[in-house]
C-alpha atoms as a PDB file:
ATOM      1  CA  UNK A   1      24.031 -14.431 -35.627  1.00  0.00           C
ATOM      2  CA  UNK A   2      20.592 -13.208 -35.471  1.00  0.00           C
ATOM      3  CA  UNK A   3      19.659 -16.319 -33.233  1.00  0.00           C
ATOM      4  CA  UNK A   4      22.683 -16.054 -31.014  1.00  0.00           C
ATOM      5  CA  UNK A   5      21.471 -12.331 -30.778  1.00  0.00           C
ATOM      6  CA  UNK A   6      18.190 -13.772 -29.892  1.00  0.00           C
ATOM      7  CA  UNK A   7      19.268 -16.023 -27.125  1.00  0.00           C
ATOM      8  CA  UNK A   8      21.213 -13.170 -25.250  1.00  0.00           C
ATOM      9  CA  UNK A   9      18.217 -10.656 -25.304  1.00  0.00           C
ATOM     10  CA  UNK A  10      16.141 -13.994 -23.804  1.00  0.00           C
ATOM     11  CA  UNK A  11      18.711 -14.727 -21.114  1.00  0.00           C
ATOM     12  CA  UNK A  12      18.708 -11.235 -20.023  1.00  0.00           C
ATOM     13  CA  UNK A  13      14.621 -11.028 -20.086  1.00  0.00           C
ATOM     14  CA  UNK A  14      14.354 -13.939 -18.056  1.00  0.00           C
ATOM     15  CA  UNK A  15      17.125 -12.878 -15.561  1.00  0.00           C
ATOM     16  CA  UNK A  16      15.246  -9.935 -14.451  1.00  0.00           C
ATOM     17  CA  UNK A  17      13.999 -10.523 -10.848  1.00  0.00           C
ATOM     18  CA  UNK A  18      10.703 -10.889 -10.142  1.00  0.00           C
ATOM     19  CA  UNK A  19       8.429  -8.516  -7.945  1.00  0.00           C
ATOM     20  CA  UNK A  20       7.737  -9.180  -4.505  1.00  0.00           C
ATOM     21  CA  UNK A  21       5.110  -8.269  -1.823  1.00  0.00           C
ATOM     22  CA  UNK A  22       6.672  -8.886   1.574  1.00  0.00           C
ATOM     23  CA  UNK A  23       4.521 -11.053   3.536  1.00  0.00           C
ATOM     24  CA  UNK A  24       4.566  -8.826   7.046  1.00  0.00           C
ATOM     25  CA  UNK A  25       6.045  -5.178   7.284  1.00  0.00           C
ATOM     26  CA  UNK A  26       5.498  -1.992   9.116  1.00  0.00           C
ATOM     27  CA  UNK A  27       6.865   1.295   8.307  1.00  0.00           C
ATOM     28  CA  UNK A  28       6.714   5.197   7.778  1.00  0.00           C
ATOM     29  CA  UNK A  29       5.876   6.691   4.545  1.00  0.00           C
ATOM     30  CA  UNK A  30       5.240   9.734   2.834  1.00  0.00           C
ATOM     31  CA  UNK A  31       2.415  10.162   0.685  1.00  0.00           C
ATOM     32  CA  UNK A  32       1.815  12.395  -2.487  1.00  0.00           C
ATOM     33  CA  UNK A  33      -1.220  12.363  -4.455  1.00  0.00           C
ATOM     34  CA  UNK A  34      -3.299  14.893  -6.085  1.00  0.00           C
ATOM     35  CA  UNK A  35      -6.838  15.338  -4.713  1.00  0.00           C
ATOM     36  CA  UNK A  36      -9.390  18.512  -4.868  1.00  0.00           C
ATOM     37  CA  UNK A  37      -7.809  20.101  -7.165  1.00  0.00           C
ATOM     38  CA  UNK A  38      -4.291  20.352  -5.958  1.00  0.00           C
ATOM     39  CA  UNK A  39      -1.095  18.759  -4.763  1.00  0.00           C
ATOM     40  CA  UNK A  40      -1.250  17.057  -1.463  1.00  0.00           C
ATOM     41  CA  UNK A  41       1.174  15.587   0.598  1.00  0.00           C
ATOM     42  CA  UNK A  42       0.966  13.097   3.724  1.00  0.00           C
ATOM     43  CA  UNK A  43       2.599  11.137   6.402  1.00  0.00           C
ATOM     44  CA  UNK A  44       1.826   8.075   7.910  1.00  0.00           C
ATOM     45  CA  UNK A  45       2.731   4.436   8.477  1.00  0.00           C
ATOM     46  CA  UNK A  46       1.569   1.383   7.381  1.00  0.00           C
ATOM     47  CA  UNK A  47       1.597  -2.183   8.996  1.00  0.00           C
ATOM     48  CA  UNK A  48       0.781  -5.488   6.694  1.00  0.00           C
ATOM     49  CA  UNK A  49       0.882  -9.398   7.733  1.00  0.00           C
ATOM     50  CA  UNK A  50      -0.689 -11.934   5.851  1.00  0.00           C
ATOM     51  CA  UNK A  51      -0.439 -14.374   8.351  1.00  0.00           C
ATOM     52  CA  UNK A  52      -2.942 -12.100  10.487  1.00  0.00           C
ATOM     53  CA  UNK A  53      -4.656 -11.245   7.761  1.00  0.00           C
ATOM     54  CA  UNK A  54      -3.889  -7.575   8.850  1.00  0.00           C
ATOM     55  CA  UNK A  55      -3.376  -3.937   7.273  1.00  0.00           C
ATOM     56  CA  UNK A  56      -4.133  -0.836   8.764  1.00  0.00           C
ATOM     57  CA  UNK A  57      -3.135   2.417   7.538  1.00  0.00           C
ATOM     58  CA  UNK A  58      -2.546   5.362   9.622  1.00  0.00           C
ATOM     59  CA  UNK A  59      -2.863   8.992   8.038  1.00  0.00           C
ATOM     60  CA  UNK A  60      -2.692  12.272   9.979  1.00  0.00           C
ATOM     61  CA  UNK A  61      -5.025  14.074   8.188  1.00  0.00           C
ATOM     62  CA  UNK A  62      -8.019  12.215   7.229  1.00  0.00           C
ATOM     63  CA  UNK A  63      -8.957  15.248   4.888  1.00  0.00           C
ATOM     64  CA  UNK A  64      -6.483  14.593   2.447  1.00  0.00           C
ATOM     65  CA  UNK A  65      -7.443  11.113   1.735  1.00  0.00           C
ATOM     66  CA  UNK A  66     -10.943  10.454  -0.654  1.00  0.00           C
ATOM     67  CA  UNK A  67     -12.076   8.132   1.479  1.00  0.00           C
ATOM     68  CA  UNK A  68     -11.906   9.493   4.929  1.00  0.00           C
ATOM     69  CA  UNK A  69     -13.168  12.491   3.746  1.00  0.00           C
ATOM     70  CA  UNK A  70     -16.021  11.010   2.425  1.00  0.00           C
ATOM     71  CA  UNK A  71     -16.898   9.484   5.719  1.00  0.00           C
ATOM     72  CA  UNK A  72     -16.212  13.156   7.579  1.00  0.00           C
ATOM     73  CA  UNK A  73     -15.624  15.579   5.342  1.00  0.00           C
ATOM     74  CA  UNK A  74     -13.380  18.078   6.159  1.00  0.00           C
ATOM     75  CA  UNK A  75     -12.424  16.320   9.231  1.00  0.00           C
ATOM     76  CA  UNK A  76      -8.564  17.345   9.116  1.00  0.00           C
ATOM     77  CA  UNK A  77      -8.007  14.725  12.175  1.00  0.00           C
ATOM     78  CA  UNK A  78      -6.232  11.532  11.989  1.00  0.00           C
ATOM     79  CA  UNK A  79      -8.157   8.616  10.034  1.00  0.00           C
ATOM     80  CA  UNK A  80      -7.020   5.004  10.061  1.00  0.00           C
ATOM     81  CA  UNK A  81      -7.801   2.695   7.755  1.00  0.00           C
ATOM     82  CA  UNK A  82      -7.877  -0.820   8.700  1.00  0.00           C
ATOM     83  CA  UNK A  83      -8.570  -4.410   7.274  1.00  0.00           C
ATOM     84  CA  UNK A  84      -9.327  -7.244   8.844  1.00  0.00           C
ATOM     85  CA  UNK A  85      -9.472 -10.505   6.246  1.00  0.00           C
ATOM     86  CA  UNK A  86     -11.945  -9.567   3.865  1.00  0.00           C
ATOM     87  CA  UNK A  87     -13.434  -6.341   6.021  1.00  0.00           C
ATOM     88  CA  UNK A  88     -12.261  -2.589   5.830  1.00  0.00           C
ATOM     89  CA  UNK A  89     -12.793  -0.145   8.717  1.00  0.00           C
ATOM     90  CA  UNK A  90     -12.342   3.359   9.016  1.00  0.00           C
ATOM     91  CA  UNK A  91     -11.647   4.987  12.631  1.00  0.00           C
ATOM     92  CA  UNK A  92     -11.192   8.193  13.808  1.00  0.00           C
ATOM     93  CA  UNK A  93      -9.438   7.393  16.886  1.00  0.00           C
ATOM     94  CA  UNK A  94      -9.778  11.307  18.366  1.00  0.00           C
ATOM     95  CA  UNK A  95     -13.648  10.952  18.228  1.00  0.00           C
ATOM     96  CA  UNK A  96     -13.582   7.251  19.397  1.00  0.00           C
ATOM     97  CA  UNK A  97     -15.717   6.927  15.921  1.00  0.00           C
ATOM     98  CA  UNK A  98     -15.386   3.529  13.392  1.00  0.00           C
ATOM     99  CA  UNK A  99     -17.270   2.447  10.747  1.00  0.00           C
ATOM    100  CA  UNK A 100     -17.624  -0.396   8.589  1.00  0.00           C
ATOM    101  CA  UNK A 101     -16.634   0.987   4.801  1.00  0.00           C
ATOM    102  CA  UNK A 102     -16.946  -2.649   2.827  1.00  0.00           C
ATOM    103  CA  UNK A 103     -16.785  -6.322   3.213  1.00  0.00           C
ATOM    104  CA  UNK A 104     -16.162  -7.269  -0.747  1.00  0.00           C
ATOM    105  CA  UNK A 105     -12.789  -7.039  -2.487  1.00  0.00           C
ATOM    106  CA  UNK A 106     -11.556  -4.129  -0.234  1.00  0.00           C
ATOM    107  CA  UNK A 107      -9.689  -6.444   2.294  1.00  0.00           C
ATOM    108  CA  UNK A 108      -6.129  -7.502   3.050  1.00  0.00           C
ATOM    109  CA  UNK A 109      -4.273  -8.322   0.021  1.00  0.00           C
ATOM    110  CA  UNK A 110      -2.649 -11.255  -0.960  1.00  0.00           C
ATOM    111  CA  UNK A 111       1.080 -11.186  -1.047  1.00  0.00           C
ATOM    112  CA  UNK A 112       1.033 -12.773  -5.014  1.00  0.00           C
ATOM    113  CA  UNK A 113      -1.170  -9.925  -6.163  1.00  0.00           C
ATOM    114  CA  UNK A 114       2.793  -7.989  -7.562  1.00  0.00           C
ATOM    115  CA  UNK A 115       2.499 -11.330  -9.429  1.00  0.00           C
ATOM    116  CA  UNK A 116      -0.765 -12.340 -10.519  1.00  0.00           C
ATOM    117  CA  UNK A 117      -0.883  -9.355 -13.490  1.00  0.00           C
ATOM    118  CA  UNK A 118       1.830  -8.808 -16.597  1.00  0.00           C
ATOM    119  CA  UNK A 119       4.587  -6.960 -15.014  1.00  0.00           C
ATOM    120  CA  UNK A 120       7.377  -4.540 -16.300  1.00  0.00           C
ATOM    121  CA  UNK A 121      11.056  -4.739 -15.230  1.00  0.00           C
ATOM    122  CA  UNK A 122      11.921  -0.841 -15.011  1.00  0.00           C
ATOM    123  CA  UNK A 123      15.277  -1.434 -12.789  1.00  0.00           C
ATOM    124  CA  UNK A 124      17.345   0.136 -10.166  1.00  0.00           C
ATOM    125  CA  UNK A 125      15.948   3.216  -8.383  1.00  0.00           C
ATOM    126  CA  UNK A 126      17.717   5.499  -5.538  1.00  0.00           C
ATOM    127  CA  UNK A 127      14.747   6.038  -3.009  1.00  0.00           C
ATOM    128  CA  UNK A 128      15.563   7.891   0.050  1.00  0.00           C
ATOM    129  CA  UNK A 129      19.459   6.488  -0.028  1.00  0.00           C
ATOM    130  CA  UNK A 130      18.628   2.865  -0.936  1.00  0.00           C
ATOM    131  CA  UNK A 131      18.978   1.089  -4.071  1.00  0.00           C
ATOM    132  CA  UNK A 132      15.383  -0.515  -4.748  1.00  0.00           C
ATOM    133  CA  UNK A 133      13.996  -2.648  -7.710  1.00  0.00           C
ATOM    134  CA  UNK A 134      11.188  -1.268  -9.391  1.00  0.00           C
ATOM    135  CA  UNK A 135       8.285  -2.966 -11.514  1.00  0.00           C
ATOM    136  CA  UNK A 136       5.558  -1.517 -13.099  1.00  0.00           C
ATOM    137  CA  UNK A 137       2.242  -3.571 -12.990  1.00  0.00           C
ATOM    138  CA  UNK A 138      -0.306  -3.833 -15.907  1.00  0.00           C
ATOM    139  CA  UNK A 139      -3.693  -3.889 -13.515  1.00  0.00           C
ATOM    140  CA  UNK A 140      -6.349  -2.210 -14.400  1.00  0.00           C
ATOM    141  CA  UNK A 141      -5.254   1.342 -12.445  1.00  0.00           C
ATOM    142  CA  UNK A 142      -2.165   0.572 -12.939  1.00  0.00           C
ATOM    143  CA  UNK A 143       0.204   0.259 -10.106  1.00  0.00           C
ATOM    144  CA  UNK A 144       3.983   0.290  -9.334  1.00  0.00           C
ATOM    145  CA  UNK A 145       5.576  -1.146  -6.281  1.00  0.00           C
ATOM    146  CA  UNK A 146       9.513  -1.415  -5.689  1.00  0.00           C
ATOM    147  CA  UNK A 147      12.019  -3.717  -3.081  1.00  0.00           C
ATOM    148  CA  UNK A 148      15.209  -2.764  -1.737  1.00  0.00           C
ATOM    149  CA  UNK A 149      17.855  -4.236  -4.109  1.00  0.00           C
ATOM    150  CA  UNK A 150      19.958  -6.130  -1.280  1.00  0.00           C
ATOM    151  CA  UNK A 151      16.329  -7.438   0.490  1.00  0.00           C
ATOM    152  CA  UNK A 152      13.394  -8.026  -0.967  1.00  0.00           C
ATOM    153  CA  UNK A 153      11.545  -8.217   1.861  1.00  0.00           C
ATOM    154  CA  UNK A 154      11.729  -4.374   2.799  1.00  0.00           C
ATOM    155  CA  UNK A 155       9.397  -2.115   0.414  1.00  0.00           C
ATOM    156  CA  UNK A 156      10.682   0.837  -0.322  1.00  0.00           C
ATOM    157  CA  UNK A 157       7.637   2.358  -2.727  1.00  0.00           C
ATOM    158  CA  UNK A 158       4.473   1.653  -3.650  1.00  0.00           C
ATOM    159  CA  UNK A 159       2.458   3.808  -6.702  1.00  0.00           C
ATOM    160  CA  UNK A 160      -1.253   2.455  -6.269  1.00  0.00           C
ATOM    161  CA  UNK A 161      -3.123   3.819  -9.500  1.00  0.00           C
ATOM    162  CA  UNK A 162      -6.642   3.887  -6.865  1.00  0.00           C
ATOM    163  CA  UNK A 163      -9.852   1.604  -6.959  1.00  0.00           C
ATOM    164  CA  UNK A 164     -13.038   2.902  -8.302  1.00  0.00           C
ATOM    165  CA  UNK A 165     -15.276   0.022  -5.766  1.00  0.00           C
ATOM    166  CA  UNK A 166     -13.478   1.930  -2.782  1.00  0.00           C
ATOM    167  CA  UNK A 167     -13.650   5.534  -3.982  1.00  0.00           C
ATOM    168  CA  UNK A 168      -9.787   5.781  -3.015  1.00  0.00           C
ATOM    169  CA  UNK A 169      -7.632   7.684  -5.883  1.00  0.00           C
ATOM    170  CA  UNK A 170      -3.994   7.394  -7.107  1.00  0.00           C
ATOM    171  CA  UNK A 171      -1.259   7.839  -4.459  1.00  0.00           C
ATOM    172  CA  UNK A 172       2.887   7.089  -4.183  1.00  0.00           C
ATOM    173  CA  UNK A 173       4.220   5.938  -1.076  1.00  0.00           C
ATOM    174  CA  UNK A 174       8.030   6.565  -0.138  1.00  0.00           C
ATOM    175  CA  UNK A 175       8.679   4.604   3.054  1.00  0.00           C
ATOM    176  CA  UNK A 176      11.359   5.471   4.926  1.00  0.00           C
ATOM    177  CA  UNK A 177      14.683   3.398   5.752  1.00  0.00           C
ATOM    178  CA  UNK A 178      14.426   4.456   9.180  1.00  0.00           C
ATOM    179  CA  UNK A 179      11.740   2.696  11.623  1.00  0.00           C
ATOM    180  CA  UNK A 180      11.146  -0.210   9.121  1.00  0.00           C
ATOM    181  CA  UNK A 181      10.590  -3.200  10.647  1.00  0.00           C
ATOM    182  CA  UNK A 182      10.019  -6.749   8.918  1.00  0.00           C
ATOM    183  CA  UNK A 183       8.525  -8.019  12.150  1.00  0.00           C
ATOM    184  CA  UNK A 184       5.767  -5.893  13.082  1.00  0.00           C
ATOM    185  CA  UNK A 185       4.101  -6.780  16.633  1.00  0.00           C
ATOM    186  CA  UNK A 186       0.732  -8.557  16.509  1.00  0.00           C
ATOM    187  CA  UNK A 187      -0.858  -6.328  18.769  1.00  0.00           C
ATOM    188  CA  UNK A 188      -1.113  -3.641  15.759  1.00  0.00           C
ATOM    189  CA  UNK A 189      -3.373  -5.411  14.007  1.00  0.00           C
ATOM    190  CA  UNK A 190      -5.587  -5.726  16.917  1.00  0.00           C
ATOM    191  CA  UNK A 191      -9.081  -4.368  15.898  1.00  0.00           C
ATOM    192  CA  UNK A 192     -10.333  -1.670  18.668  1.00  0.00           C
ATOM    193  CA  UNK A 193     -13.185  -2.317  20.230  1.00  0.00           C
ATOM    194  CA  UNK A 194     -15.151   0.717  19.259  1.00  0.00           C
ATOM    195  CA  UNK A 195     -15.552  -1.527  15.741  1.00  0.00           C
ATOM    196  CA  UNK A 196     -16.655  -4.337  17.304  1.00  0.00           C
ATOM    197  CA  UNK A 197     -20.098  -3.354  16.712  1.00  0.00           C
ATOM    198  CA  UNK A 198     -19.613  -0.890  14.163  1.00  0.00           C
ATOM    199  CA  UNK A 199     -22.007   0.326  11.558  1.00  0.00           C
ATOM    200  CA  UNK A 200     -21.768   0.485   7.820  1.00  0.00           C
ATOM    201  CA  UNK A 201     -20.000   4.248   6.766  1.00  0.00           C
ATOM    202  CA  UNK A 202     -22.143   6.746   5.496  1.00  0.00           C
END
């Protein structure tokens, strides 16, 4: 009995999907983390591909992120951050400004990284009106990301616990159904060429 028992609670362990990164997306999100002292709340967008080894993330107010604002603080003006392989800019596209922030673990992420630490099954979430798989991931912040049920290819949430080496604190992403695209154009991940020759951040 107590090994038949066994055998079910296995089966239904093991039949828990698995989490997944999708390899190239782009998409709005809302943002909510708490920094200086208080509640603060975002939107942006966010474009990934692996295959271009690509991320950039766009945020209307540079001010409410730690790491813009350490570049230009209180600069309340929109601050993109964006990778390119290994490399992370920051650009303040109204000044025509970039900078080079860091060149060592602060690049593009690998799609496997969902997979590469012990994760937690939490299951089925309602996130603005879809029905999403959520895991919980045992990294050293930790994080939680979550997939639309019916495609696991479209993220629909992303907690990211922050990184110490980048200065960036915790944050939740919500992306939104609407203007999600699974094929985002290559010409976003096009680095402007005010960073061609850009310096290291102060």
């Amino acid at each position: 009995m107590i090994q038949a028992a066994l055998a079910v609670m296995l089966m239904s362990v093991s039949a828990d999907p698995k989490p997944n990164w999708p390899v190239q997306f782009q998409g709005n999100f809302t943002e909510e983390t708490w920094f200086e002292g208080g509640y603060q709340r975002n939107e942006g967008w966010v474009a990934y591909s692996y295959a271009q080894r690509g991320q950039v993330i766009f945020r209307p107010n540079g001010k409410l992120n730690p790491i813009c604002n350490d570049a230009k603080r209180g600069y309340n003006g929109a601050c993109i951050q964006q990778s390119v392989g290994e490399t992370r800019y920051l650009i303040f596209p109204a000044l025509k400004e970039c900078c080079q922030l860091c060149d060592v673990s602060c690049g593009v992420l690998k799609p496997t990284w969902v997979t590469a630490v012990p994760y937690l099954y939490a299951g089925l979430r309602q996130i603005n009106n879809q029905t999403c798989n959520v895991w919980t991931l045992s990294s050293d912040t930790p994080d939680a990301v979550g997939t639309m049920a019916s495609d696991p290819d479209v993220l629909c949430t992303l907690y990211d616990g922050g990184a110490s080496h980048t200065g960036d604190n915790p944050f939740h992403w919500q992306m939104h159904g609407q203007g999600y695209s699974k094929h985002p154009s290559d010409s976003v991940f096009a680095l402007p060429s005010i960073c061609h020759n850009a310096g290291k951040c102060n």
